[in-house]
Protein backbone atom coordinates (compact mmCIF):
# COMPACT_ATOMS: atom_id res chain seq x y z
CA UNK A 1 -1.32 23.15 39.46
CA UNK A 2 -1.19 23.10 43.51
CA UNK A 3 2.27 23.70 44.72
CA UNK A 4 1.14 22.82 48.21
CA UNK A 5 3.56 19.39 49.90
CA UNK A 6 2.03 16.29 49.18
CA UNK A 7 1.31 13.25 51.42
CA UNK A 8 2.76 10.11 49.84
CA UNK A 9 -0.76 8.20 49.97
CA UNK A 10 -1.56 10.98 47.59
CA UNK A 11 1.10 10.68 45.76
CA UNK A 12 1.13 6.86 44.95
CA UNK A 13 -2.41 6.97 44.72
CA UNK A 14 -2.29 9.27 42.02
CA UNK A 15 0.38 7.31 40.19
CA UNK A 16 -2.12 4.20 40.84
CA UNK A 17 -4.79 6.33 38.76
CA UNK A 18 -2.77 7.09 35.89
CA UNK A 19 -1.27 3.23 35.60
CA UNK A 20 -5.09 1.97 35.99
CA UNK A 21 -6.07 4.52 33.32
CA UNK A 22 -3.44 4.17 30.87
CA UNK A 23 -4.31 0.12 31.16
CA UNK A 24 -7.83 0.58 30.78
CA UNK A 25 -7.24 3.11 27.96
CA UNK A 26 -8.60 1.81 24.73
CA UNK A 27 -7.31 4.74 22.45
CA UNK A 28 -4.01 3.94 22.51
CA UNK A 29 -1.93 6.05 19.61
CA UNK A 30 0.22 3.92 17.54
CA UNK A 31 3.49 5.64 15.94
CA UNK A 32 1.96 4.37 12.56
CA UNK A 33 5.62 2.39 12.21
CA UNK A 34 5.37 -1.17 12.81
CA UNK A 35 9.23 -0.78 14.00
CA UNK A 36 8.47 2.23 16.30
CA UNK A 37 5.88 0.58 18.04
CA UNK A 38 7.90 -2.70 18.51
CA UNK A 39 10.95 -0.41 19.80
CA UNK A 40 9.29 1.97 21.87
CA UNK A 41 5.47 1.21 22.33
CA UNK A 42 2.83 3.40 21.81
CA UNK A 43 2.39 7.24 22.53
CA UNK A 44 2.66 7.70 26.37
CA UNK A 45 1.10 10.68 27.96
CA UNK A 46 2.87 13.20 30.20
CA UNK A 47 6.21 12.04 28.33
CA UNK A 48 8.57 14.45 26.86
CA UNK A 49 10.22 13.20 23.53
CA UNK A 50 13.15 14.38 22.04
CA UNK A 51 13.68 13.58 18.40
CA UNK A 52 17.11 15.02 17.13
CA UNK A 53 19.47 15.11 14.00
CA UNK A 54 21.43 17.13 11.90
CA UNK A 55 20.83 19.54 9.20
CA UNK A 56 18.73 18.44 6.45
CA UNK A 57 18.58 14.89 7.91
CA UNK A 58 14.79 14.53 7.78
CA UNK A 59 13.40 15.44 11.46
CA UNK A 60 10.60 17.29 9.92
CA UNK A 61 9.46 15.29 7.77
CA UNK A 62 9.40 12.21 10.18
CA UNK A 63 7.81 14.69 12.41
CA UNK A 64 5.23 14.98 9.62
CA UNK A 65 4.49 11.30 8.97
CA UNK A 66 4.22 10.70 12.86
CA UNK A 67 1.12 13.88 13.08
CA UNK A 68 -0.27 12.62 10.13
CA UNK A 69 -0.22 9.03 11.33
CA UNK A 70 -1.80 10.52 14.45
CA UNK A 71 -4.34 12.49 13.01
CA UNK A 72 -5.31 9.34 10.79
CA UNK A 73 -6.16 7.85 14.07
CA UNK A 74 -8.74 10.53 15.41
CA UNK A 75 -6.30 11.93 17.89
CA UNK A 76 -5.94 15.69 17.99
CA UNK A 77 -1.60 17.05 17.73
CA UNK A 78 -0.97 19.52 16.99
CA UNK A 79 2.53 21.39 14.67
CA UNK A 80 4.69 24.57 16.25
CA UNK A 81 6.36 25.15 13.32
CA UNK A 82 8.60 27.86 14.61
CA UNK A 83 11.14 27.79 11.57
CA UNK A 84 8.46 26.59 8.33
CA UNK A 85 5.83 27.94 7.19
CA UNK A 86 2.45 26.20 7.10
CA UNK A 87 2.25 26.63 3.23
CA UNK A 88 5.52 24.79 3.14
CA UNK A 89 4.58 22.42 5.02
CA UNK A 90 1.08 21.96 2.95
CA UNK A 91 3.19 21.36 0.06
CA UNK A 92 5.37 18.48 1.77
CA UNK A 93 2.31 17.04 2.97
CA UNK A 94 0.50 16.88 -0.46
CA UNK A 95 3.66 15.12 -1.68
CA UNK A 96 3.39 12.63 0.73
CA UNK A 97 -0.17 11.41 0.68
CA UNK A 98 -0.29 12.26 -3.64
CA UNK A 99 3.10 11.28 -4.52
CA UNK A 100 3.69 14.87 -6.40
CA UNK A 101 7.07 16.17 -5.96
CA UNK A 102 6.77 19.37 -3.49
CA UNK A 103 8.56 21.54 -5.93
CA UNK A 104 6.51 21.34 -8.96
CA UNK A 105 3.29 22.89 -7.00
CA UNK A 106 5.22 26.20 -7.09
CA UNK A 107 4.12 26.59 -10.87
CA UNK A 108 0.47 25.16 -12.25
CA UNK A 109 2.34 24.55 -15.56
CA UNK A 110 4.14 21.37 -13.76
CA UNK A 111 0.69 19.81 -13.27
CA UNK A 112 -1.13 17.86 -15.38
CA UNK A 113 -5.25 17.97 -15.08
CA UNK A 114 -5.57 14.17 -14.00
CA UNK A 115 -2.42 15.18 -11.11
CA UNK A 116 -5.13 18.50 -10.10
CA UNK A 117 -7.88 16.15 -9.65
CA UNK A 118 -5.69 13.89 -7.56
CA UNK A 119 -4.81 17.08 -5.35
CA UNK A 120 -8.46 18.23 -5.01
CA UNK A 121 -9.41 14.21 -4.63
CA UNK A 122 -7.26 14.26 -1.48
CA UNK A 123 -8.29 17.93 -0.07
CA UNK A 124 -11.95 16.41 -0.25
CA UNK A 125 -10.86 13.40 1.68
CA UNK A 126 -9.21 15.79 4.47
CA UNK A 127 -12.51 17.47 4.64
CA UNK A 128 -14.59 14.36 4.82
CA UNK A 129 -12.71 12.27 7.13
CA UNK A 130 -11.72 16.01 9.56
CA UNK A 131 -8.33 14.66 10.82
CA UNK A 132 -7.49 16.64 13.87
CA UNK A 133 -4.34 18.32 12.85
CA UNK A 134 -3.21 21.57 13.31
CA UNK A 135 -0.09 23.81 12.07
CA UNK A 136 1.01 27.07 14.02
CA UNK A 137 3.48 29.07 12.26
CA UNK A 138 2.76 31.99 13.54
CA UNK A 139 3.47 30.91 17.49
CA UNK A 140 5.59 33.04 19.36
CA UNK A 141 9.33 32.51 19.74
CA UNK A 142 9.44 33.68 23.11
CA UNK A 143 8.40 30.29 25.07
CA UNK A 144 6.82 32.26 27.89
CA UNK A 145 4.38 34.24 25.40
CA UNK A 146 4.22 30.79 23.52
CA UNK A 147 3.19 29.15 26.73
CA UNK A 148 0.25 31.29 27.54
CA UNK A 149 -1.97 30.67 24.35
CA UNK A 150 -0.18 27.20 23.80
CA UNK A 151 -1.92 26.10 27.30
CA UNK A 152 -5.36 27.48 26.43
CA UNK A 153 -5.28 25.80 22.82
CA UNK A 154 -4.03 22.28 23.70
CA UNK A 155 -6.51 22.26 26.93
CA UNK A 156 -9.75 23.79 24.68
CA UNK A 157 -9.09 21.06 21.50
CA UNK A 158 -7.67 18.14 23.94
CA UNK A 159 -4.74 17.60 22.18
CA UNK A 160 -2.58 14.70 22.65
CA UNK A 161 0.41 14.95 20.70
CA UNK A 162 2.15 18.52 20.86
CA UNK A 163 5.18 18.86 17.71
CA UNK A 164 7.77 21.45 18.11
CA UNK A 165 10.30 22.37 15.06
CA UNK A 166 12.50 22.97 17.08
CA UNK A 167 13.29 23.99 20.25
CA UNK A 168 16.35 25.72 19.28
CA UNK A 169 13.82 28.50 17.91
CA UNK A 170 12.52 29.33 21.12
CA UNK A 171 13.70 32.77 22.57
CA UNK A 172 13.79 32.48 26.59
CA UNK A 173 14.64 36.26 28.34
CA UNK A 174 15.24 34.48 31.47
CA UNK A 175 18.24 32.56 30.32
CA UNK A 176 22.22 33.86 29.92
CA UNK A 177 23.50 31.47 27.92
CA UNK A 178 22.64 28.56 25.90
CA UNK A 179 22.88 25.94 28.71
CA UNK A 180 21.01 27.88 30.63
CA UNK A 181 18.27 28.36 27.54
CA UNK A 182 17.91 24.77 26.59
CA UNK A 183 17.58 23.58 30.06
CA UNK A 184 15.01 25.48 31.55
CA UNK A 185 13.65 25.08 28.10
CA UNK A 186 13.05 21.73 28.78
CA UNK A 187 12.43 21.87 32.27
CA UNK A 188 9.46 23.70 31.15
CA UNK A 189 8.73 21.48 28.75
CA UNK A 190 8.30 18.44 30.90
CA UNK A 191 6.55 20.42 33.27
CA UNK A 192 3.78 21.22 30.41
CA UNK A 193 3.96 17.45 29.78
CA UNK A 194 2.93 16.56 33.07
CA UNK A 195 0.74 19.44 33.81
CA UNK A 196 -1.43 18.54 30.62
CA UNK A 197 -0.70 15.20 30.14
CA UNK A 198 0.27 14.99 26.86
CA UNK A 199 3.06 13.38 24.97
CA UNK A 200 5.36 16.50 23.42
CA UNK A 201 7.94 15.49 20.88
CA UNK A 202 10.59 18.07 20.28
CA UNK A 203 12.69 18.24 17.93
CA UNK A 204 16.28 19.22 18.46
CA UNK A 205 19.38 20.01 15.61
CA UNK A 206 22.89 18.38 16.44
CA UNK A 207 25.93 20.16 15.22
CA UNK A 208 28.28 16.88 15.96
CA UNK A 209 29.25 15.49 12.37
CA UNK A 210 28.60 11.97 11.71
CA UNK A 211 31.31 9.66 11.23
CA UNK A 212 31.39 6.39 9.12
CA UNK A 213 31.40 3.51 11.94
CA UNK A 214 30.74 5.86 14.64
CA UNK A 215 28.56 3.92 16.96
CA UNK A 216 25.56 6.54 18.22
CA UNK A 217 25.61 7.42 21.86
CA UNK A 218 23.35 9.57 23.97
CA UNK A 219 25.81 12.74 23.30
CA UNK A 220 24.87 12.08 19.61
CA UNK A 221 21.55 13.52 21.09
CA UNK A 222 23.10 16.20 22.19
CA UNK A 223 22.81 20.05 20.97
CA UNK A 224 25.45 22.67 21.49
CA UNK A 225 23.79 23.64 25.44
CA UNK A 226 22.19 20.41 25.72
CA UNK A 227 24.22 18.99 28.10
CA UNK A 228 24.12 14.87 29.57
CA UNK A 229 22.63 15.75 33.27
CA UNK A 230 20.23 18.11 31.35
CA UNK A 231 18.87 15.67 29.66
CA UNK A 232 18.56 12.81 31.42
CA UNK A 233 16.92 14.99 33.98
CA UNK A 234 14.39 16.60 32.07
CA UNK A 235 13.86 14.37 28.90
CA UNK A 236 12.08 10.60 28.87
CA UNK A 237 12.94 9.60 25.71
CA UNK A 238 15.75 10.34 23.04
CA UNK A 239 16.07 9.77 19.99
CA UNK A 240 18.22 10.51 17.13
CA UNK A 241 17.98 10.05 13.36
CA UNK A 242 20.87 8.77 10.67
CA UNK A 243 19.91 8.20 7.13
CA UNK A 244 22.30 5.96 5.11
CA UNK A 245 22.33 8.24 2.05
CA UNK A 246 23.42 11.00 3.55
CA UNK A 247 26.16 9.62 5.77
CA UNK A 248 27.43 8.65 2.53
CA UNK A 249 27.05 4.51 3.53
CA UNK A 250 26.74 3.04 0.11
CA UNK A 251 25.02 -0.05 1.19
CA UNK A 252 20.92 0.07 1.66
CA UNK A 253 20.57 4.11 0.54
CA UNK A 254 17.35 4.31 1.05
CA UNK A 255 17.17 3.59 4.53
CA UNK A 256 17.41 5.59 7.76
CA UNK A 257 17.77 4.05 11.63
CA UNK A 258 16.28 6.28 14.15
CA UNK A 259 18.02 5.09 17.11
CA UNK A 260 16.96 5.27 21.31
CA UNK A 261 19.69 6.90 23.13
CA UNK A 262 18.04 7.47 26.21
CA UNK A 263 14.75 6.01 27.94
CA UNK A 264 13.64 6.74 31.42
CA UNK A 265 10.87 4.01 30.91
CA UNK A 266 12.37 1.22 28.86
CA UNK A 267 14.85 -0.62 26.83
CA UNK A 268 17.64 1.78 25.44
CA UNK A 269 20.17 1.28 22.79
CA UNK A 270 17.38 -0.14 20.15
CA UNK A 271 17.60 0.87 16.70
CA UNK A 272 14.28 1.64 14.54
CA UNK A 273 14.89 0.88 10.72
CA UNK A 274 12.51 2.78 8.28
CA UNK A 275 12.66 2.93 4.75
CA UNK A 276 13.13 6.56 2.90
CA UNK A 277 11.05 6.89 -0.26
CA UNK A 278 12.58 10.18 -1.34
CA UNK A 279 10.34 11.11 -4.44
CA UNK A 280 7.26 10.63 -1.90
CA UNK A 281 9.38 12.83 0.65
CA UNK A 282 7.96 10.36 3.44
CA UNK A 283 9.10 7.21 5.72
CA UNK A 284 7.89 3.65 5.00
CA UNK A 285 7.81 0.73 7.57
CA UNK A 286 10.50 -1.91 5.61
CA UNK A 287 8.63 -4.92 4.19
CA UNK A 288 8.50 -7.94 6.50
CA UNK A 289 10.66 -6.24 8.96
CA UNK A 290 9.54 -5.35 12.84
């Protein structure tokens, strides 16, 4: 990247490119949610996304229906998984697009012959239609040596969409304390954004407990060292994810609101419904809803 001053006709002229690309671009990436791409458009490039919620909420696997809904599409993401391992994830995947609970591929004696064939029915469909998805679950922790074969990957296979699970993972030997971890963390992270121009969604685990009629705000985005300036800064769009069931809301159980907390580049404060389909461990646009 050249760290040499720049003269503003420069500058705005290579803003002007990007707009006249990005409106001439014909391979947009959809969200594969008909509510996501009403509330927030389509995957931007050289946007850094961060996707956050509390334990056991469901960030991965939304982060999982979003690369697969990606990959669907031809376009090449690819999965950090710095906490999972890619057999896990393999398993959570073949739940979702078979409709075979996760846990019963742990013994052959849970599956019946016609559910194998549906299993090696939908491996041969992966192979035949080559969706460009990868897993890494063996990247490093440390973002710097993460950074260095990240780069060369996402550059050689032009990826588009970069998933991280989750940033909290990442080691940085630079930093003193947390704030100081998470923000040049994402600092870093836009910069890799820009620099590659590509959309990165990261996702990020909130200790703040979630109270009944608490109306989400941006510091519901927030991670212990995350702080408001930090983000704003750094970070174009925020979201964060509730699901009824778990916040113990007995009305509509089944469904989650993933909710825009922050956006440098549009409309904030909008709330995504989706519909959880918990045996299919996977999220469902709700029927004749935007």
């Amino acid at each position: 990247m050249d760290s040499k001053p720049k003269r503003l006709e420069y500058v705005v002229g290579m803003c002007a490119d990007s707009i006249i690309e990005d409106a001439l671009n014909k391979e947009r990436i959809s969200t594969g949610f008909k509510a996501m791409d009403h509330g927030i458009g389509d995957w931007k490039k050289s946007r850094l996304v961060l996707l956050s919620a509390r334990p056991s909420v469901g960030k991965t696997s939304l982060m999982l229906d979003l690369a697969l809904n990606i990959a669907k599409q031809q376009q090449a993401c690819i999965i950090y998984s710095l906490g999972i391992s890619a057999r896990r994830l393999g398993y959570t995947i073949l739940n979702k697009e078979t409709g075979i609970e996760a846990y019963r591929f742990r013994s052959a004696e849970n599956i019946t012959m016609d559910e194998m064939k549906e299993v090696s029915d939908k491996v041969k469909e992966f192979e035949d239609t080559n969706p460009p998805l990868f897993i890494d679950d063996n990247a490093p922790r440390d973002y710097y040596e993460w950074i260095k074969t990240a780069r060369e990957f996402i550059d050689m296979h032009n990826i588009r969409v970069v998933f991280i699970d989750y940033i909290q993972l990442f080691e940085f030997s630079k930093a003193d304390t947390d704030t100081d971890r998470h923000r040049l963390i994402l600092e870093e992270l836009r910069r890799l954004a820009e620099d590659l121009r590509v959309t990165i969604i990261a996702l990020s685990t909130v200790s703040s407990p979630w109270k009944k009629g608490h109306h989400t705000s941006v510091k519901d985005t927030l991670s212990p060292g995350i702080s408001m300036d930090v983000l704003e800064t750094y970070v174009d769009l925020a979201m964060v994810l509730h699901h009824n069931d778990w916040c113990g809301i007995e009305k509509n159980r089944d469904r989650a609101v993933l909710h825009v907390t922050h956006n440098r580049f549009g409309e904030r404060n909008i709330k995504m419904e989706l519909k959880w389909d918990n045996k299919n461990c996977k999220f469902l646009d709700i029927e004749g809803a935007l």
